[in-house]
C-alpha atoms as a PDB file:
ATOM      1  CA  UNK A   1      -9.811-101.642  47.218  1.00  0.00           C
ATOM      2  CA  UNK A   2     -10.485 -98.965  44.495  1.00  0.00           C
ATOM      3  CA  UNK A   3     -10.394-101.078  41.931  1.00  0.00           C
ATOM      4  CA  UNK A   4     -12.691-103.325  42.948  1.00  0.00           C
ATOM      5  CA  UNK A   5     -14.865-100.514  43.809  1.00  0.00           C
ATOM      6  CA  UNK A   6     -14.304 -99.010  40.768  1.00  0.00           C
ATOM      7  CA  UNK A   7     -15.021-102.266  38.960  1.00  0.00           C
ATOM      8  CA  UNK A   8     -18.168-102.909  41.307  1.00  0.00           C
ATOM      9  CA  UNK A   9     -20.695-102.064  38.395  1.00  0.00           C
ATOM     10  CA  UNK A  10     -19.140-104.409  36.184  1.00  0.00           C
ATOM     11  CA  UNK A  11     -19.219-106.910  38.074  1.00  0.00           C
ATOM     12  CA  UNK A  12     -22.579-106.517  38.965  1.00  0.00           C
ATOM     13  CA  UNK A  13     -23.767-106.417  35.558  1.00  0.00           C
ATOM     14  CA  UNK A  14     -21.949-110.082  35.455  1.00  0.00           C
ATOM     15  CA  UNK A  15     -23.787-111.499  37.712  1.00  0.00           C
ATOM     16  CA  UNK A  16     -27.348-110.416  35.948  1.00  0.00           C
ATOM     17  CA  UNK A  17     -25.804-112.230  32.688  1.00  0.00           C
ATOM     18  CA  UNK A  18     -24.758-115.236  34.350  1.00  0.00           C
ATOM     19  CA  UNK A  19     -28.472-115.501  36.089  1.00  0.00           C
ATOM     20  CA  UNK A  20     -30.023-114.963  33.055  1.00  0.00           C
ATOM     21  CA  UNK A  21     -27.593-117.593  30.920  1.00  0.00           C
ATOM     22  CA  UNK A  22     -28.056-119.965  33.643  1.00  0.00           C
ATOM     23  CA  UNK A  23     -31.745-119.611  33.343  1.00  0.00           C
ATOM     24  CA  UNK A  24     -31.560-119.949  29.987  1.00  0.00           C
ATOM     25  CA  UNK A  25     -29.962-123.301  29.970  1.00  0.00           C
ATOM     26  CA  UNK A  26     -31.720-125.033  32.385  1.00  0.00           C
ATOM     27  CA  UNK A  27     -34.883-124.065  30.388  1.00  0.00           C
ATOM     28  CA  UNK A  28     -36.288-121.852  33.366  1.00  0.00           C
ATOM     29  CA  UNK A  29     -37.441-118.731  31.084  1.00  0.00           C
ATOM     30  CA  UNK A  30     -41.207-118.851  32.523  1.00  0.00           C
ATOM     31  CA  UNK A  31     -40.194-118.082  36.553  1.00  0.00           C
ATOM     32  CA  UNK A  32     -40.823-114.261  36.551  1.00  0.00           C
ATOM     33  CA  UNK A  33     -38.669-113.709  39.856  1.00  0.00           C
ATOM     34  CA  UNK A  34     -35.440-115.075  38.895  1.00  0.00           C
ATOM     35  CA  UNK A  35     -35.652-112.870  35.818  1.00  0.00           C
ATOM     36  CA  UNK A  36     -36.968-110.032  37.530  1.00  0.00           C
ATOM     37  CA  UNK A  37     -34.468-109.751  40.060  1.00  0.00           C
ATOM     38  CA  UNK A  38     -31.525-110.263  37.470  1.00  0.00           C
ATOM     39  CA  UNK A  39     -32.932-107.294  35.245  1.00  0.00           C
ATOM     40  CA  UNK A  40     -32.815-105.755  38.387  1.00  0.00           C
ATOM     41  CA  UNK A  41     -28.962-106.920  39.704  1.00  0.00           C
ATOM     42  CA  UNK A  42     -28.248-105.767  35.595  1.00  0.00           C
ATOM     43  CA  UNK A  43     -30.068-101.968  35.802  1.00  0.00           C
ATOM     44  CA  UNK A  44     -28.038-101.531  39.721  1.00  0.00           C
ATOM     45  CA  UNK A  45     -25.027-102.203  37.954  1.00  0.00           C
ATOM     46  CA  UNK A  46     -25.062 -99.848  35.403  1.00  0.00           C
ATOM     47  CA  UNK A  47     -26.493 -97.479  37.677  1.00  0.00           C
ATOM     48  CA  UNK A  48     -23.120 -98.141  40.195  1.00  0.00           C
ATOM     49  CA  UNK A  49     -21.166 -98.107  37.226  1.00  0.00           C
ATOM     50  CA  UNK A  50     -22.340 -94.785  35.993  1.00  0.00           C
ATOM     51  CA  UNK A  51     -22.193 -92.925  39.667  1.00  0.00           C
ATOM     52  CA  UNK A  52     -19.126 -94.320  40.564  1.00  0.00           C
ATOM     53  CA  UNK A  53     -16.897 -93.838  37.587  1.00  0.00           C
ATOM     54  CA  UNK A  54     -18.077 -90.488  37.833  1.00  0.00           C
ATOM     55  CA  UNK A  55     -16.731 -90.150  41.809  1.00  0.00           C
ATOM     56  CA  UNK A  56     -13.485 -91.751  41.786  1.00  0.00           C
ATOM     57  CA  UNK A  57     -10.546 -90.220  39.468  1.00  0.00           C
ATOM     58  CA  UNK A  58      -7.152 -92.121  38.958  1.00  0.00           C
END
């Protein structure tokens, strides 16, 4: 369970790339939300990663 916490920003930022790729392939660059709230998913993540990598010590 810690690493998966500890691996929760990662993961997170993921998910923002694979939005963004997915958007990018099926030629849907012009829809604001979906690339809104994957900026969004990518800034939490780093965010996560930061504050919890800082928290939790091996």
């Amino acid at each position: 369970m810690k690493s998966l916490l500890k691996n929760l920003g990662v993961i997170l930022v993921i998910i923002g790339a694979v939005i963004l790729i997915a958007c990018f392939a099926n030629g849907n660059v012009n829809n604001n939300t979906v690339l809104g709230l994957s900026l969004v998913i990518v800034v939490v993540g780093l965010l996560v990663h930061i504050v919890i990598n800082k928290r939790i010590t091996d």
